[in-house]
N, C-alpha and C. Protein backbone atom coordinates (compact mmCIF):
# COMPACT_ATOMS: atom_id res chain seq x y z
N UNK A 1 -7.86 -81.36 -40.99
CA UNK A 1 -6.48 -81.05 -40.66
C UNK A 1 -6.31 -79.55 -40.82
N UNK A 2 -5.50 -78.88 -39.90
CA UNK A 2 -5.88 -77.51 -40.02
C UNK A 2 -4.76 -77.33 -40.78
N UNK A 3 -3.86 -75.77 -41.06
CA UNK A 3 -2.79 -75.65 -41.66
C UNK A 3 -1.91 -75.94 -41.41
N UNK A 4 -1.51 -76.22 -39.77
CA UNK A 4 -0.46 -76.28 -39.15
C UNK A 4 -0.02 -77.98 -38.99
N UNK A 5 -0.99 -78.65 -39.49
CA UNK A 5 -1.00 -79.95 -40.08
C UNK A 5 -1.17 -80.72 -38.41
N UNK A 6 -1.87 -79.73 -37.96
CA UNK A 6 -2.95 -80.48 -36.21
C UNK A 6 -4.37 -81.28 -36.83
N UNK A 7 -4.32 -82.75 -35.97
CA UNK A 7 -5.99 -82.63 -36.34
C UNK A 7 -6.59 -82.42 -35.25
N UNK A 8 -7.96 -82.29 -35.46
CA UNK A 8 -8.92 -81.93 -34.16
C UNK A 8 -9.39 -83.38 -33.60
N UNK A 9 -9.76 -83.64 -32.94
CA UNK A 9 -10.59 -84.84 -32.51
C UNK A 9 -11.56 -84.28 -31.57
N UNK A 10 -12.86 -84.78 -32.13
CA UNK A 10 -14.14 -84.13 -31.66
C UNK A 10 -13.87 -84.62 -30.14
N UNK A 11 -15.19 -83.08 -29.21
CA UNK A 11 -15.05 -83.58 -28.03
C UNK A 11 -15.99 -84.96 -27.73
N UNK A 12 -16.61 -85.54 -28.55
CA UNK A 12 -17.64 -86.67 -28.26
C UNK A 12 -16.24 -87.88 -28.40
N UNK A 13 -15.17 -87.72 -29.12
CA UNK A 13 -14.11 -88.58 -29.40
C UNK A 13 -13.38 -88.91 -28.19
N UNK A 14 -13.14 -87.64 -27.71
CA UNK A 14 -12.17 -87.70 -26.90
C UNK A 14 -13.02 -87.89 -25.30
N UNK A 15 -14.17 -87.83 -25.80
CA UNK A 15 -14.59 -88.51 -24.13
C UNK A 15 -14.96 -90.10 -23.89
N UNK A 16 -15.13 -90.13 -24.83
CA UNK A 16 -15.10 -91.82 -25.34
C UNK A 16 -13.75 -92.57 -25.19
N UNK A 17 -13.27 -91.80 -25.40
CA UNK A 17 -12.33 -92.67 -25.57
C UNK A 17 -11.03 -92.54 -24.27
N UNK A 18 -11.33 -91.54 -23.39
CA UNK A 18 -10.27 -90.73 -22.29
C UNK A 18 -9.11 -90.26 -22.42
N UNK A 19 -9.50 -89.04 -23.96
CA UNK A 19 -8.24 -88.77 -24.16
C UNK A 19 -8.45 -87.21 -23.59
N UNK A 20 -7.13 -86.69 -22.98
CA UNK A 20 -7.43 -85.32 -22.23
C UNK A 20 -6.04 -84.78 -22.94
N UNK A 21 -6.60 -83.39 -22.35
CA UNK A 21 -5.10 -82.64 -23.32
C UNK A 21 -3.80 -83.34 -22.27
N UNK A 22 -2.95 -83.45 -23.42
CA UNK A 22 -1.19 -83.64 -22.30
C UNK A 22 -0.92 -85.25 -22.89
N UNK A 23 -2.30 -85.77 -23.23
CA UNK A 23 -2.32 -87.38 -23.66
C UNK A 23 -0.97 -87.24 -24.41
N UNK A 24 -0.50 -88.31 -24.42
CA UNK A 24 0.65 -88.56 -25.82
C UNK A 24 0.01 -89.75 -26.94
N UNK A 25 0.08 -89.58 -27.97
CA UNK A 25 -0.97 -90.01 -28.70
C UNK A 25 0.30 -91.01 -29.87
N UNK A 26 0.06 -91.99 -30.27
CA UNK A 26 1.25 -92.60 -31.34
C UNK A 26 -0.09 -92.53 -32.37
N UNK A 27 0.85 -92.32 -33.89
CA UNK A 27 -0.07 -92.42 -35.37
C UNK A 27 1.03 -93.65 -35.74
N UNK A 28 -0.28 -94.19 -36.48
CA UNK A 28 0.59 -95.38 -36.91
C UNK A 28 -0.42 -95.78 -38.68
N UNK A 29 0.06 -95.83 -39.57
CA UNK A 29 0.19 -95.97 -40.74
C UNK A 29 -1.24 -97.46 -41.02
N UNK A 30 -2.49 -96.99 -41.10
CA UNK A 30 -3.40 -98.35 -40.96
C UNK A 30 -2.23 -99.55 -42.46
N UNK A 31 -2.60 -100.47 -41.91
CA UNK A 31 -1.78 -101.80 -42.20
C UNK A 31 -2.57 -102.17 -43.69
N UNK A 32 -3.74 -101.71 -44.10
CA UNK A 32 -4.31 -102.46 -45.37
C UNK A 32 -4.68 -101.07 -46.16
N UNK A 33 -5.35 -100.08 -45.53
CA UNK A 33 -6.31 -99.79 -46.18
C UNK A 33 -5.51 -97.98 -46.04
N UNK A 34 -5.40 -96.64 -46.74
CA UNK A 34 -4.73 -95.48 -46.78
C UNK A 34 -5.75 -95.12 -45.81
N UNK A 35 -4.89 -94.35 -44.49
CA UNK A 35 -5.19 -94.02 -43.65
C UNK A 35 -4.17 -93.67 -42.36
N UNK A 36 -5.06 -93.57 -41.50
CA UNK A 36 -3.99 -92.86 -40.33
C UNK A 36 -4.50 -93.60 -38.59
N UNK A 37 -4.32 -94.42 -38.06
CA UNK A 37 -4.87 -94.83 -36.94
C UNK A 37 -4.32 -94.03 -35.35
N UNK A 38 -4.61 -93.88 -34.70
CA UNK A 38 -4.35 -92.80 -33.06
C UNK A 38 -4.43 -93.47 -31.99
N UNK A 39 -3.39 -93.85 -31.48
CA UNK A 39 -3.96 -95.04 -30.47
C UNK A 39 -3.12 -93.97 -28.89
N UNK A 40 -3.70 -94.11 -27.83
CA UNK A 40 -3.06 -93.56 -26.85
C UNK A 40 -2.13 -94.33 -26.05
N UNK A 41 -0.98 -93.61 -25.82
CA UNK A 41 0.33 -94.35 -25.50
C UNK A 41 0.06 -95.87 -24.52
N UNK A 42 -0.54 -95.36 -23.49
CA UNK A 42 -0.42 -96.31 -22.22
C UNK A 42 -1.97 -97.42 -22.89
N UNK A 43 -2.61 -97.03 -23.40
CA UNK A 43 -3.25 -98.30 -24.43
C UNK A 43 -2.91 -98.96 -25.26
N UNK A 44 -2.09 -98.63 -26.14
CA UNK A 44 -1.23 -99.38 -26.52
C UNK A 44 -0.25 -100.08 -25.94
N UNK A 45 0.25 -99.63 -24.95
CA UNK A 45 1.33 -100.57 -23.92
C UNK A 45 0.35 -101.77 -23.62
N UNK A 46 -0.57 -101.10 -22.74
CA UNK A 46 -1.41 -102.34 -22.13
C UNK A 46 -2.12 -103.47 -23.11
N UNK A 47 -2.22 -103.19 -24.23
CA UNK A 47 -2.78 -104.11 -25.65
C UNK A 47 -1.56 -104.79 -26.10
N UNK A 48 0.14 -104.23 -25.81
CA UNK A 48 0.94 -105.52 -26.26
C UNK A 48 1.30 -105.89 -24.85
N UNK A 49 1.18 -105.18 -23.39
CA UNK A 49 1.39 -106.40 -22.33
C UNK A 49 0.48 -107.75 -22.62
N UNK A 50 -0.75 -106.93 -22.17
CA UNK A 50 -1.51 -108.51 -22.68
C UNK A 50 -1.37 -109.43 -23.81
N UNK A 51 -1.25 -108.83 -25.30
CA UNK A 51 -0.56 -109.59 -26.28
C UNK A 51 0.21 -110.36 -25.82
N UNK A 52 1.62 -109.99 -25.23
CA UNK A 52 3.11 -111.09 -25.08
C UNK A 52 2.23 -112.32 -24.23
N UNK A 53 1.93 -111.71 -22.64
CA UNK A 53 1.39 -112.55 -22.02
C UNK A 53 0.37 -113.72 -22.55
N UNK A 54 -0.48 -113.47 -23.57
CA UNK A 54 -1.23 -114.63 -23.99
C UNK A 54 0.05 -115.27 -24.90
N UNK A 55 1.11 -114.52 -25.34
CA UNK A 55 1.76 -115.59 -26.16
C UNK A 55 2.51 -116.79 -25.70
N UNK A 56 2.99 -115.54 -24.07
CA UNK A 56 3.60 -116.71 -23.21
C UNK A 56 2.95 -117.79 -23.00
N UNK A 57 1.45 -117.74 -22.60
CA UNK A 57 0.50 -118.71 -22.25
C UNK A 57 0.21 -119.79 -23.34
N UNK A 58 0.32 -119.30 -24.57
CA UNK A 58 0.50 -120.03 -25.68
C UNK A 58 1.46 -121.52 -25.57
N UNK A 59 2.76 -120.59 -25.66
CA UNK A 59 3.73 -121.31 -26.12
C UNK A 59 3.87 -122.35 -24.62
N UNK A 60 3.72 -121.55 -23.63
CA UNK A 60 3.87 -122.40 -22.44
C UNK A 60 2.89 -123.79 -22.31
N UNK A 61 1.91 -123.64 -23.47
CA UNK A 61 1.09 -125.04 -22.86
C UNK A 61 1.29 -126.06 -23.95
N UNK A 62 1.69 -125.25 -24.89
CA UNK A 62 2.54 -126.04 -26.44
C UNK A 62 3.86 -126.96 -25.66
N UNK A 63 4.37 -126.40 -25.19
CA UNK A 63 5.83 -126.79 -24.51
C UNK A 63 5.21 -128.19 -23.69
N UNK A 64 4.13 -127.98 -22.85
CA UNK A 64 3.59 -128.97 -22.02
C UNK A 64 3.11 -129.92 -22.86
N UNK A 65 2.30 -129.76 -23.91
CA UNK A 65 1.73 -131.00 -24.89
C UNK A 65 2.32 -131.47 -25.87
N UNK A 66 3.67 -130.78 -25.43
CA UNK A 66 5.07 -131.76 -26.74
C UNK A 66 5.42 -132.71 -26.05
C-alpha cells in the first residue's frame, strides 16, 4: 500500500484477471478471515445475475414438487 493508501496490483494480476486502467473495482471486507477482497464491477454483477437466476430455478421447481 503506498502512502496515498493506493494498492498496486501486479501486472501478471491484472492480466489474469482483465483488469485495465478505468476498471471500477468494489473492496469488500473478506467475510471470515482479516482481509480485503477486489472484485471487478461488471463481475460481480454477472456472479449475482447468475446467482438470482439459479435461485429462481430453485424455487421454481420447489413450487412444481409441492
Amino acid at each position: 500500500m503506498g502512502e496515498r493508501g493506493q494498492v498496486v496490483i501486479p501486472s501478471e494480476a491484472r492480466e489474469e484477471f482483465g483488469i485495465q486502467a478505468g476498471d471500477k473495482l468494489m473492496v469488500m471486507r473478506h467475510p471470515v478471515h482479516p482481509g480485503v477482497m477486489l472484485f471487478k464491477i461488471d463481475s460481480a454483477r454477472e456472479f449475482i445475475d447468475e446467482f438470482v437466476q439459479t435461485l429462481d430455478k430453485l424455487e421454481s421447481s420447489e413450487a412444481a414438487t409441492s
